[in-house]
C-alpha atoms as a PDB file:
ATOM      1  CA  UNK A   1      -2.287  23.886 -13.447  1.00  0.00           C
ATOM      2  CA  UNK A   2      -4.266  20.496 -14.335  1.00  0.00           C
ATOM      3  CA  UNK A   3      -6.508  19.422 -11.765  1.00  0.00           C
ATOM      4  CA  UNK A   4      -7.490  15.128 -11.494  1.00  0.00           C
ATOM      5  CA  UNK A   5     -10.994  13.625 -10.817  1.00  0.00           C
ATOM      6  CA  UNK A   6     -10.551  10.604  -8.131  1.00  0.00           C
ATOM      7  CA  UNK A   7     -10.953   8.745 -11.412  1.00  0.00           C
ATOM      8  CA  UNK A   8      -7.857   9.853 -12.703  1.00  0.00           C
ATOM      9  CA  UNK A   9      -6.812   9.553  -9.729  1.00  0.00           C
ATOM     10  CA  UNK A  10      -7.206   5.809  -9.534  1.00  0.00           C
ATOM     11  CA  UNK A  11      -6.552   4.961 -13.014  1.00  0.00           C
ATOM     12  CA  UNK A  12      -2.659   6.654 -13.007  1.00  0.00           C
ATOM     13  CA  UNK A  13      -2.404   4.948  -9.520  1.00  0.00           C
ATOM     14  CA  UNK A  14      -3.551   1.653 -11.640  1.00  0.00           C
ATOM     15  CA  UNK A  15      -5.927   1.009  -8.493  1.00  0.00           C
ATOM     16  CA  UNK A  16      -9.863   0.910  -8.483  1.00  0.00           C
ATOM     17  CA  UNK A  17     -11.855   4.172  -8.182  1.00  0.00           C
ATOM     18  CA  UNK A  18     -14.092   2.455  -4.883  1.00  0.00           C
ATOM     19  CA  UNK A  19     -10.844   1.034  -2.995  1.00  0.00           C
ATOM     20  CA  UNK A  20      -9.174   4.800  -4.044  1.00  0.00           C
ATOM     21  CA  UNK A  21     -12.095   6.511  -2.335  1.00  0.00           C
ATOM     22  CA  UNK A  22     -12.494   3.949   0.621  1.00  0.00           C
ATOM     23  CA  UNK A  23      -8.827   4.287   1.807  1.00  0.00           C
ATOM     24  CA  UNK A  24      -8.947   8.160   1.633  1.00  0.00           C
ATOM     25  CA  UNK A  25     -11.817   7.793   3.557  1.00  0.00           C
ATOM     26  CA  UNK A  26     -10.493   5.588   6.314  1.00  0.00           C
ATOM     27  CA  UNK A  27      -7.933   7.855   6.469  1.00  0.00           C
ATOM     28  CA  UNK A  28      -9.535  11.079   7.075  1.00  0.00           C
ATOM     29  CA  UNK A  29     -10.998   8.809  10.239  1.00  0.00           C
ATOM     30  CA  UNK A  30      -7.695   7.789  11.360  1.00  0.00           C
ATOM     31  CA  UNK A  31      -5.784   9.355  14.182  1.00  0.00           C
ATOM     32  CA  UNK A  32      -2.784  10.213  11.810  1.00  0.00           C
ATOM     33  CA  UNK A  33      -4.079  11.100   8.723  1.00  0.00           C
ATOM     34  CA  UNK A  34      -1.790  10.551   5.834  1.00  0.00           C
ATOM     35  CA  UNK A  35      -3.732  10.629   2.465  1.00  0.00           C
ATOM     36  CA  UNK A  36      -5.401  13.944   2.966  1.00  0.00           C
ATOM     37  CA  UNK A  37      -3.814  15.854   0.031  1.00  0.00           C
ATOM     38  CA  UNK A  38      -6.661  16.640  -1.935  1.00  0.00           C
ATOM     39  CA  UNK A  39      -8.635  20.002  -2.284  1.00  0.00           C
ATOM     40  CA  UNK A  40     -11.906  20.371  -3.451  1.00  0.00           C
ATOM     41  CA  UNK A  41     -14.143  21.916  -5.870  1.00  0.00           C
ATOM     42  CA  UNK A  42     -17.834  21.897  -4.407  1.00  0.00           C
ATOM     43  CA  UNK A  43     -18.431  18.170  -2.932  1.00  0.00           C
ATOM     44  CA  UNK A  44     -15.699  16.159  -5.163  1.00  0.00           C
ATOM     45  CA  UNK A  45     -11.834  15.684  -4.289  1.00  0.00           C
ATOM     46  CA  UNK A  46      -9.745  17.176  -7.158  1.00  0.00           C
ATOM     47  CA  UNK A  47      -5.689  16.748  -7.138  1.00  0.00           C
ATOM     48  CA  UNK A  48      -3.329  18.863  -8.512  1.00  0.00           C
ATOM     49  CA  UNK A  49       0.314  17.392  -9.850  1.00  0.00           C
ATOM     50  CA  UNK A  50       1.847  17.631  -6.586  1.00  0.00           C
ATOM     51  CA  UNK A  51      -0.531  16.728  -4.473  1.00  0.00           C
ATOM     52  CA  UNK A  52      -1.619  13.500  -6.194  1.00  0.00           C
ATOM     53  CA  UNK A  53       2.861  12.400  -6.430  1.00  0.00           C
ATOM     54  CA  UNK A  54       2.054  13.236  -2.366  1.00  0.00           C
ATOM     55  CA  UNK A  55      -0.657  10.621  -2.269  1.00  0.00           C
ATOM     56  CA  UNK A  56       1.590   8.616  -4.427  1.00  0.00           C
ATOM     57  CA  UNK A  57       4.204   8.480  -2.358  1.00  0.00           C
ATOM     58  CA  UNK A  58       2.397   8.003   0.749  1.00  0.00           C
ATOM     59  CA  UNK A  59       0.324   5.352  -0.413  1.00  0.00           C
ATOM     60  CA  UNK A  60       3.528   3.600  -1.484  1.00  0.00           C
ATOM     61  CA  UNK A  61       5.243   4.042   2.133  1.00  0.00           C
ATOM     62  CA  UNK A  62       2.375   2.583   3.498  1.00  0.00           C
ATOM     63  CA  UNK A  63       2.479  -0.357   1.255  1.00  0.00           C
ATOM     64  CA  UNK A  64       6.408  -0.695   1.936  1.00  0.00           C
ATOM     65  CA  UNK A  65       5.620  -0.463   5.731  1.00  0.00           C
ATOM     66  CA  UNK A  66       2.676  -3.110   5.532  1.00  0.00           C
ATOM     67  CA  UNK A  67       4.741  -5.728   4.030  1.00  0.00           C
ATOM     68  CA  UNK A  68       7.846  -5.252   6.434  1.00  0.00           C
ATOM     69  CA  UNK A  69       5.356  -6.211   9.501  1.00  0.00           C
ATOM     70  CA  UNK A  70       3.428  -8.544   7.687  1.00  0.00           C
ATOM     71  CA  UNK A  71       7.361  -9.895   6.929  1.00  0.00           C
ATOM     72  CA  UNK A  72       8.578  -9.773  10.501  1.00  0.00           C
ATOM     73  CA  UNK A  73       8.036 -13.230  12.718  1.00  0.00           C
ATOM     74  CA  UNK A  74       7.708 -15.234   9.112  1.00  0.00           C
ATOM     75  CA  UNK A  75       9.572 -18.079   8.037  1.00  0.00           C
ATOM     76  CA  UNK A  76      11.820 -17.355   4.660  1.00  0.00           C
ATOM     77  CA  UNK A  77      10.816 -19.341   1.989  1.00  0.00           C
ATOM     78  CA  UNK A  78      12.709 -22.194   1.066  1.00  0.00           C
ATOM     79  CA  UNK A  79      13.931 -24.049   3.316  1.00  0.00           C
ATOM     80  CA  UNK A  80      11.869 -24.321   6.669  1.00  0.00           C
ATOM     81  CA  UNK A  81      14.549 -26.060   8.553  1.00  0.00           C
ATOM     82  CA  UNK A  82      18.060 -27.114   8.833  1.00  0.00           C
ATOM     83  CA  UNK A  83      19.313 -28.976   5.712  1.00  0.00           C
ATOM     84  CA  UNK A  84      22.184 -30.617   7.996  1.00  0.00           C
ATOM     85  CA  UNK A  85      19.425 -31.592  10.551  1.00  0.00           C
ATOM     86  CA  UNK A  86      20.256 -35.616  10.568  1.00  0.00           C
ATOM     87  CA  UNK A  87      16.396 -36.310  11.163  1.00  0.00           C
ATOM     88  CA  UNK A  88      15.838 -34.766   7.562  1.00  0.00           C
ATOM     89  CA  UNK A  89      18.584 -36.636   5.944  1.00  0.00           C
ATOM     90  CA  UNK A  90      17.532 -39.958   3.777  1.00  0.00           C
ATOM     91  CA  UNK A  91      18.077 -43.322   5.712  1.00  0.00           C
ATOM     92  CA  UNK A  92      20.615 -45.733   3.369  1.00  0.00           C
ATOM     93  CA  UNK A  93      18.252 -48.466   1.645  1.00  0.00           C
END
């Protein structure tokens, strides 16, 4: 059964080692841990297969979840207001 570093870790999540480390961190902090599916061997976090497609997925609920609240309350892009508004439309030259 293959075993990853946090290194590996980070590189097959294509995210940096320090921000890898800091969010398990903050995590492990949190009320409501999420992240936590590591074991270890002595002082360093190793993942197995199935643990690190469990971070995997979790990390990318949380990023799915993030940008539906940071959505929520924003204006869509494009157009900001009504195109039939008649203080928008051109005055005749």
């Amino acid at each position: 059964m293959p075993c990853f570093k946090l290194s590996e870790v980070a590189q097959r999540l294509d995210a940096n080692e320090s921000w890898l480390k800091s969010r398990i961190n903050a995590d492990r902090h949190s009320s409501n841990p999420k992240l936590q599916f590591h074991h270890r061997i002595g002082t360093s976090p190793v993942w197995s297969l199935e643990a690190y497609e469990a971070l995997k997925d979790a990390l990318a609920e949380e990023l799915l979840a993030r940008r539906q609240y940071r959505g929520m309350g924003r204006p869509t892009k494009g157009w900001s207001h009504r195109p039939d508004d008649p203080a928008e439309k051109p005055t005749p030259a």
